[in-house]
C-alpha atoms as a PDB file:
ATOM      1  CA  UNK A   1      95.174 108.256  80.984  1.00  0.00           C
ATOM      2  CA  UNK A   2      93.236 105.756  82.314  1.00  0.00           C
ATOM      3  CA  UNK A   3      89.622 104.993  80.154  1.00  0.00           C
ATOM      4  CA  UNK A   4      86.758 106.844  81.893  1.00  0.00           C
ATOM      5  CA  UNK A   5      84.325 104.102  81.871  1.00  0.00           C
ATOM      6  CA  UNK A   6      80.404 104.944  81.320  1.00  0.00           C
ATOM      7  CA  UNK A   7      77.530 103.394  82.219  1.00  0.00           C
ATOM      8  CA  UNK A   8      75.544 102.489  79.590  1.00  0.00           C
ATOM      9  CA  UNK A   9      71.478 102.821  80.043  1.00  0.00           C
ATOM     10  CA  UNK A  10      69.321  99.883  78.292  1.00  0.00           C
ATOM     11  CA  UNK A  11      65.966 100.009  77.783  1.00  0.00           C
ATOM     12  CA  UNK A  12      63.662  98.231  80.256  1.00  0.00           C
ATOM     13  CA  UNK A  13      63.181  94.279  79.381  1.00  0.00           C
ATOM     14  CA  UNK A  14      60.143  93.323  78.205  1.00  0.00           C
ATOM     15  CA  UNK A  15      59.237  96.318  76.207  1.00  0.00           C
ATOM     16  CA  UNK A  16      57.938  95.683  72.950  1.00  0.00           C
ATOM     17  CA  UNK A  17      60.525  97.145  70.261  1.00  0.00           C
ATOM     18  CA  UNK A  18      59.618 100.547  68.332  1.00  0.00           C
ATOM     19  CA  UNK A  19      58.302  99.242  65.364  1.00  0.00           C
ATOM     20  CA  UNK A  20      55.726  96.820  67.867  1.00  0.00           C
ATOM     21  CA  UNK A  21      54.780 100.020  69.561  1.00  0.00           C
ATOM     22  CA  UNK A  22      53.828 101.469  66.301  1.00  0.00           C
ATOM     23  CA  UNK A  23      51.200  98.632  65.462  1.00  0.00           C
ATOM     24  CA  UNK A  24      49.753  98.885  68.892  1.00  0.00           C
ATOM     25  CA  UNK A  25      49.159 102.346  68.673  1.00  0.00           C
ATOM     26  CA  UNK A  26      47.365 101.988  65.789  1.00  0.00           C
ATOM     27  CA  UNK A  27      44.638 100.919  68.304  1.00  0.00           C
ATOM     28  CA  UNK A  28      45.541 102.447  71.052  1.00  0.00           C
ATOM     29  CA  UNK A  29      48.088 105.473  71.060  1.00  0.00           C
ATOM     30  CA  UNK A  30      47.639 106.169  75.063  1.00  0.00           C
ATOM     31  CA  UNK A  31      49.179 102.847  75.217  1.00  0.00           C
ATOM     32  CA  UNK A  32      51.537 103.325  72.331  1.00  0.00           C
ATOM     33  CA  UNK A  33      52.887 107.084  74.313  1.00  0.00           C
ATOM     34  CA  UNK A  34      53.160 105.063  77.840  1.00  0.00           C
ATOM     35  CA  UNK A  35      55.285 102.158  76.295  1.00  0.00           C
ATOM     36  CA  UNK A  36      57.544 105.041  74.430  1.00  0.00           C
ATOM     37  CA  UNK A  37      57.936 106.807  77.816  1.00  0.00           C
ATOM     38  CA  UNK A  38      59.087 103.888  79.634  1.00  0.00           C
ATOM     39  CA  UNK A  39      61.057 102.315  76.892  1.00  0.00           C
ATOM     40  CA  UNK A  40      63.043 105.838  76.644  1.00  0.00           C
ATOM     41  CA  UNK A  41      62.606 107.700  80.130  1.00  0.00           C
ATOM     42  CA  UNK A  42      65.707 106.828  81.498  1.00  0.00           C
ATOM     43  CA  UNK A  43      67.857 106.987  78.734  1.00  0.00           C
ATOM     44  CA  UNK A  44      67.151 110.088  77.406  1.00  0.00           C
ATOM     45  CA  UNK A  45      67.368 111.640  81.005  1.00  0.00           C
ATOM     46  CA  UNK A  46      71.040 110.268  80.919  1.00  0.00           C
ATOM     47  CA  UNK A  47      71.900 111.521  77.586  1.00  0.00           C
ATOM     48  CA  UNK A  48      70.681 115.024  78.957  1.00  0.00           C
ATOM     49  CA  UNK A  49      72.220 114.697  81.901  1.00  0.00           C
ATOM     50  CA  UNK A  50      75.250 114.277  80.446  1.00  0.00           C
ATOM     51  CA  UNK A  51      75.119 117.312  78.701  1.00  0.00           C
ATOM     52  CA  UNK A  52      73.483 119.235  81.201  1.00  0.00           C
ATOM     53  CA  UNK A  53      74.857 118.220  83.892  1.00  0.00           C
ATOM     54  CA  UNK A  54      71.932 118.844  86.276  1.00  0.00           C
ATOM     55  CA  UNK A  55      69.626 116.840  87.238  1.00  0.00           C
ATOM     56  CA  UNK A  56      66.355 119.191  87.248  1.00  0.00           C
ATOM     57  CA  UNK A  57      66.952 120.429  83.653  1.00  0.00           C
ATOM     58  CA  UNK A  58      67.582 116.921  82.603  1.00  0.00           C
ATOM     59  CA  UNK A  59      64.042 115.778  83.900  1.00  0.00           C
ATOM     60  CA  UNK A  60      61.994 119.197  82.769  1.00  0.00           C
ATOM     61  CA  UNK A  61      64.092 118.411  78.869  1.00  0.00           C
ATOM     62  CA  UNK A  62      62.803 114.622  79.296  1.00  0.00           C
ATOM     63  CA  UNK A  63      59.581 115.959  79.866  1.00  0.00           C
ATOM     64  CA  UNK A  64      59.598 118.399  77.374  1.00  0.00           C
ATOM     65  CA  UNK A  65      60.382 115.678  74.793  1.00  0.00           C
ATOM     66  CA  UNK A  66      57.614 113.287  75.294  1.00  0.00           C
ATOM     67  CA  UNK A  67      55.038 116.326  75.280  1.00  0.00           C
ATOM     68  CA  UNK A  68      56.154 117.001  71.516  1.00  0.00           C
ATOM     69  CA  UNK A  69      56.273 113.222  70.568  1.00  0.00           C
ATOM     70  CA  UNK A  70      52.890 112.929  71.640  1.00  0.00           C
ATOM     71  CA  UNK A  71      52.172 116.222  69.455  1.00  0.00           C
ATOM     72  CA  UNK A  72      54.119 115.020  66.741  1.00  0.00           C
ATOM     73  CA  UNK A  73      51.246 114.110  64.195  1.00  0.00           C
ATOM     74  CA  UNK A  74      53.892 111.150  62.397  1.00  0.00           C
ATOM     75  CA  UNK A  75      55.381 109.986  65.570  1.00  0.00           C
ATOM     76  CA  UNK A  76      53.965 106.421  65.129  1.00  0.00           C
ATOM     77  CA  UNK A  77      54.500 106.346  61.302  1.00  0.00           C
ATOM     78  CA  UNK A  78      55.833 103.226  60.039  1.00  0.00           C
ATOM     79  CA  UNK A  79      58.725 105.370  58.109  1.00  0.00           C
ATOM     80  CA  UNK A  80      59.421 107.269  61.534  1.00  0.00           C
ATOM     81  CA  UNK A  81      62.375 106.813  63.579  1.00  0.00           C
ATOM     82  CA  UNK A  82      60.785 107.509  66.853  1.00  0.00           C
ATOM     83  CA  UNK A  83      64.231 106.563  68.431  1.00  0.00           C
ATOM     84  CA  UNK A  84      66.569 109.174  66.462  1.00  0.00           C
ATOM     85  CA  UNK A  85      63.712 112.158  66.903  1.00  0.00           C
ATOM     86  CA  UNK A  86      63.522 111.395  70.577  1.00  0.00           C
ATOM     87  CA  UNK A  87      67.574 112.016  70.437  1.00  0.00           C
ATOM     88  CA  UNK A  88      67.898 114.541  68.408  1.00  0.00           C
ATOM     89  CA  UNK A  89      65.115 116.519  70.193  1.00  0.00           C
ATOM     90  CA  UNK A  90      66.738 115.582  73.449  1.00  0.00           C
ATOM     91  CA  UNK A  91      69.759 117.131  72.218  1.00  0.00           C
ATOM     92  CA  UNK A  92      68.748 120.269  70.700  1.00  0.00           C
ATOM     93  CA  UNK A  93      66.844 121.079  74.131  1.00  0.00           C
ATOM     94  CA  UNK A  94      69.319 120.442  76.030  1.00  0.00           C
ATOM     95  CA  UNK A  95      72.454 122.465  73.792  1.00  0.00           C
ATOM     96  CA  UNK A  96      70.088 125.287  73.544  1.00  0.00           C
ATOM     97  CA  UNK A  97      70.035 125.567  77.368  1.00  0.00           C
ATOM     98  CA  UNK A  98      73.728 125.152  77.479  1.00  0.00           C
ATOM     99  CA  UNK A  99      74.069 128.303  74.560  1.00  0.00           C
ATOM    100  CA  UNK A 100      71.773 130.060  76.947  1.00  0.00           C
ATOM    101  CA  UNK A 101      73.748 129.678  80.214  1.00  0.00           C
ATOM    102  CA  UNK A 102      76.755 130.475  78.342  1.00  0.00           C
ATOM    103  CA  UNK A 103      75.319 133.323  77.029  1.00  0.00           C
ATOM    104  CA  UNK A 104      74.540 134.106  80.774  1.00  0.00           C
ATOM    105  CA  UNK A 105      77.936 133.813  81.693  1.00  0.00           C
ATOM    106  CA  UNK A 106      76.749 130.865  84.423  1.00  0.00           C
ATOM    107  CA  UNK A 107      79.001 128.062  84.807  1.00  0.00           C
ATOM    108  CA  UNK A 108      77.596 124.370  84.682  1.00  0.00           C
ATOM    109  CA  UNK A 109      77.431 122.571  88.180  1.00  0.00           C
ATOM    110  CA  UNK A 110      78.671 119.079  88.384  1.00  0.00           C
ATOM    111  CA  UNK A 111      76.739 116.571  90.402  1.00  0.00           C
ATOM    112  CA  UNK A 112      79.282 115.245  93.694  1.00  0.00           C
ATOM    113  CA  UNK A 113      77.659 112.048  95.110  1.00  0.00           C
ATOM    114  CA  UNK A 114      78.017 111.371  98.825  1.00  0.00           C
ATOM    115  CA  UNK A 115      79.160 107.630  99.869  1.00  0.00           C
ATOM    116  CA  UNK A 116      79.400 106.031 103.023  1.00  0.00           C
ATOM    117  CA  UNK A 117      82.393 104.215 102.878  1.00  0.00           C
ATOM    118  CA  UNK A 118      85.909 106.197 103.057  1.00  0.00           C
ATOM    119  CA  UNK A 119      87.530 103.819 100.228  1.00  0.00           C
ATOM    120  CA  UNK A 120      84.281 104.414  97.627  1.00  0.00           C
ATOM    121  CA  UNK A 121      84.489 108.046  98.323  1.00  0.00           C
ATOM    122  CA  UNK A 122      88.269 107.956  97.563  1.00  0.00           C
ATOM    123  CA  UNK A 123      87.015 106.360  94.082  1.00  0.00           C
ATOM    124  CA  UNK A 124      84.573 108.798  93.565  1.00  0.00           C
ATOM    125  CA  UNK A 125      87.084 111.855  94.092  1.00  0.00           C
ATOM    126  CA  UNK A 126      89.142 109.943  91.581  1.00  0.00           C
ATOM    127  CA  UNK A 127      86.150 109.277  89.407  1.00  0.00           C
ATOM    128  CA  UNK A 128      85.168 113.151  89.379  1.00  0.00           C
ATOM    129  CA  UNK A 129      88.397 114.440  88.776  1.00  0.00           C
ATOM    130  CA  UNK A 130      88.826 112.439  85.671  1.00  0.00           C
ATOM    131  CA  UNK A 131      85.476 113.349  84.647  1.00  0.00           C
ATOM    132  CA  UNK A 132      86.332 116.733  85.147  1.00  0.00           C
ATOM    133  CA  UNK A 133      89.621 116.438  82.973  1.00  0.00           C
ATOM    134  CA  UNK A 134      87.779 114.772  80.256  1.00  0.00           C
ATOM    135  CA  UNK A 135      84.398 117.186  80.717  1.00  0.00           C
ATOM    136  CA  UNK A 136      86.802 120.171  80.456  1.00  0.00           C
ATOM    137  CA  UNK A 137      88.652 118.629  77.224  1.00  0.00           C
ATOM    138  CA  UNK A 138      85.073 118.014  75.593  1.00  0.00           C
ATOM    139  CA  UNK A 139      83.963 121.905  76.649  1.00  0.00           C
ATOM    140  CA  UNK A 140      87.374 122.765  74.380  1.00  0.00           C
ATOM    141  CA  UNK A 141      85.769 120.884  70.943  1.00  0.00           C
ATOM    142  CA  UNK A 142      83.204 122.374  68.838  1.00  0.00           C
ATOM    143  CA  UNK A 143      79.753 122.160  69.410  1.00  0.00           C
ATOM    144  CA  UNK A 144      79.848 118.942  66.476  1.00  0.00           C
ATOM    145  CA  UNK A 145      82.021 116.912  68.243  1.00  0.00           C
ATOM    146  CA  UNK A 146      80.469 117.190  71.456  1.00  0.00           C
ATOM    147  CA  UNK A 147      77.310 115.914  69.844  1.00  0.00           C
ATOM    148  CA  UNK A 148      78.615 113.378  68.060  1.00  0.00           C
ATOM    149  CA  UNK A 149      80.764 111.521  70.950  1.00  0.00           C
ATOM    150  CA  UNK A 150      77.955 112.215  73.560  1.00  0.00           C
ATOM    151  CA  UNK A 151      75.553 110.287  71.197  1.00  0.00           C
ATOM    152  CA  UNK A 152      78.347 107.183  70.430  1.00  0.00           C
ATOM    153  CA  UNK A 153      80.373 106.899  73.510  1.00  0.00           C
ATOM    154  CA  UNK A 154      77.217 108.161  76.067  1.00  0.00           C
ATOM    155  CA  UNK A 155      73.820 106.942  74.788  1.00  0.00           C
ATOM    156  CA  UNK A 156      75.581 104.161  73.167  1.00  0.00           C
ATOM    157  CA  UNK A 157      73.748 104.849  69.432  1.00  0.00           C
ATOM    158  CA  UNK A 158      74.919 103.124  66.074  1.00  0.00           C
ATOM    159  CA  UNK A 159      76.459 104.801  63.196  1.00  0.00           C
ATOM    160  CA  UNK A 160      73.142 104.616  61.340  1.00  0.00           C
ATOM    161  CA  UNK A 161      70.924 105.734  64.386  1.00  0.00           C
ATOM    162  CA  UNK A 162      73.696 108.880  64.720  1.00  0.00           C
ATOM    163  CA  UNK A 163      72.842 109.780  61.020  1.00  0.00           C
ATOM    164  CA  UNK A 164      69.236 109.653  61.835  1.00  0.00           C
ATOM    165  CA  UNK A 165      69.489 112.052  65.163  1.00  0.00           C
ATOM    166  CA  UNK A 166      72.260 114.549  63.206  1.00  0.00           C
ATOM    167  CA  UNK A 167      70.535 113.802  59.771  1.00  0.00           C
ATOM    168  CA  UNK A 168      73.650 113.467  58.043  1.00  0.00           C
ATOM    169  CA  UNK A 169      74.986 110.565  56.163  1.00  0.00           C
ATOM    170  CA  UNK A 170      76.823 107.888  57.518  1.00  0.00           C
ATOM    171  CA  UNK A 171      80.077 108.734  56.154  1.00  0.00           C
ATOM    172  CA  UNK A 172      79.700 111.834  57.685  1.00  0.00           C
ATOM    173  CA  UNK A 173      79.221 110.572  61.189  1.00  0.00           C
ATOM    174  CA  UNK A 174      82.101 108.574  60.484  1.00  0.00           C
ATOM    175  CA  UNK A 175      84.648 111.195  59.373  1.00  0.00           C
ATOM    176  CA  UNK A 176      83.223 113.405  61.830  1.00  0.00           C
ATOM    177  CA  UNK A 177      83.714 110.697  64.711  1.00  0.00           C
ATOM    178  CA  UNK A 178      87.294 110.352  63.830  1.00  0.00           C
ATOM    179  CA  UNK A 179      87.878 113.560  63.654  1.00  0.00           C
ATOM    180  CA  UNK A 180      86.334 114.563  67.436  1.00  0.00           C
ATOM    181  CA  UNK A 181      88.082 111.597  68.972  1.00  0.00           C
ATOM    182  CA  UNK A 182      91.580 113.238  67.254  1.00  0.00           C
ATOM    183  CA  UNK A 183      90.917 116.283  68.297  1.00  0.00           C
ATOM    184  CA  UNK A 184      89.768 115.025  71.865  1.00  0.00           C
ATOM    185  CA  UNK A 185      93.035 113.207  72.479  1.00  0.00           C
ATOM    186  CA  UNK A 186      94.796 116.228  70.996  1.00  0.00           C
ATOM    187  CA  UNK A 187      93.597 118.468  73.908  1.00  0.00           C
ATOM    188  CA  UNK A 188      93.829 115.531  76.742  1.00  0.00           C
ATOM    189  CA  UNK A 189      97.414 115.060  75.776  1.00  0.00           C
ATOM    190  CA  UNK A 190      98.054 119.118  76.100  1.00  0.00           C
ATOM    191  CA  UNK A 191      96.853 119.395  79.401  1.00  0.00           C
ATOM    192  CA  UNK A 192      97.790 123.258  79.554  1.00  0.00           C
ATOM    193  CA  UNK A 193      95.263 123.920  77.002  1.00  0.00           C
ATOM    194  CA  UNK A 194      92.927 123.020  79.626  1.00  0.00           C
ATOM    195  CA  UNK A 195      94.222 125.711  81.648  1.00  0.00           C
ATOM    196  CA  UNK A 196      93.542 128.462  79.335  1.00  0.00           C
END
């Protein structure tokens, strides 16, 4: 099967880095929040999107995570890893809405962009579908290895920054990676499992 390529989200250029945001807020934390929210806006809205799926609940979770950062007493604390909270808050939001619509029953829309050419919406049918393949394969993992391959192979994180967001140690995000990209092949190469 041919590689589903992603498109990785970078933070704006010309952004000071995290621990630069942390001095200025020292004088100025308005300033400090604003530089946070632009350095991370779009990133974390793509790391929920690509759990949720939908683009409202993506932008209400964003939201939702820069109102506790900027309630979060420590947020600018030299020790802090603003980066791995905003994650792992992003995360948690957005799995607890997926355990709710489950819980509902509801199934998760997927977003269908319209093109205007006929030979880039032949690419995007092909696009979906293998999304859809490899979406289905991921809903077939545990919960674990959804996490940890969203935050690697989606939002593009280190080893160390995945410890931080899971709190776990690295070995553990190691292991745990190997393990969900097994078990991920395992049910792409089965493709009747996908059925069931």
């Amino acid at each position: 099967m041919a590689a589903l390529k992603l498109q990785l989200v970078q933070p704006p250029s010309g952004l000071p880095e995290d621990d630069e945001i942390k001095v200025i807020a020292l004088r100025d934390r308005r300033s400090a929040i604003g530089m946070i929210v632009q350095r991370y806006r779009k990133r974390l809205y793509h790391h929920a999107m690509y759990i949720l799926k939908d683009p409202e609940q993506a932008f209400d979770v964003v939201q939702e995570v820069f109102i506790k950062a900027i309630r979060e007493r420590r947020f600018f604390d030299v020790e802090f890893k603003m980066k791995a909270w905003l994650f792992r808050v992003t995360s948690n939001l957005c799995f607890n809405i997926v355990r709710d619509k489950r819980r509902r029953g509801a199934i998760l829309d997927t977003m269908i962009k319209k093109t205007s050419s006929a030979a880039d919406q032949v690419d995007r049918v092909f696009a979906t579908e293998q999304q859809q393949v490899i979406l289905a394969a991921l809903d077939k993992l545990s919960e674990n290895h959804r996490k940890i391959l969203a935050l690697r192979y989606y939002s593009d994180l280190s080893y160390a920054e995945i410890a931080d967001t899971l709190d776990v140690k690295l070995g553990t995000v190691m292991s745990r990676l190997s393990r969900a990209k097994n078990r991920l092949m395992e049910v792409l190469d089965h493709p009747g499992v996908l059925e069931a």
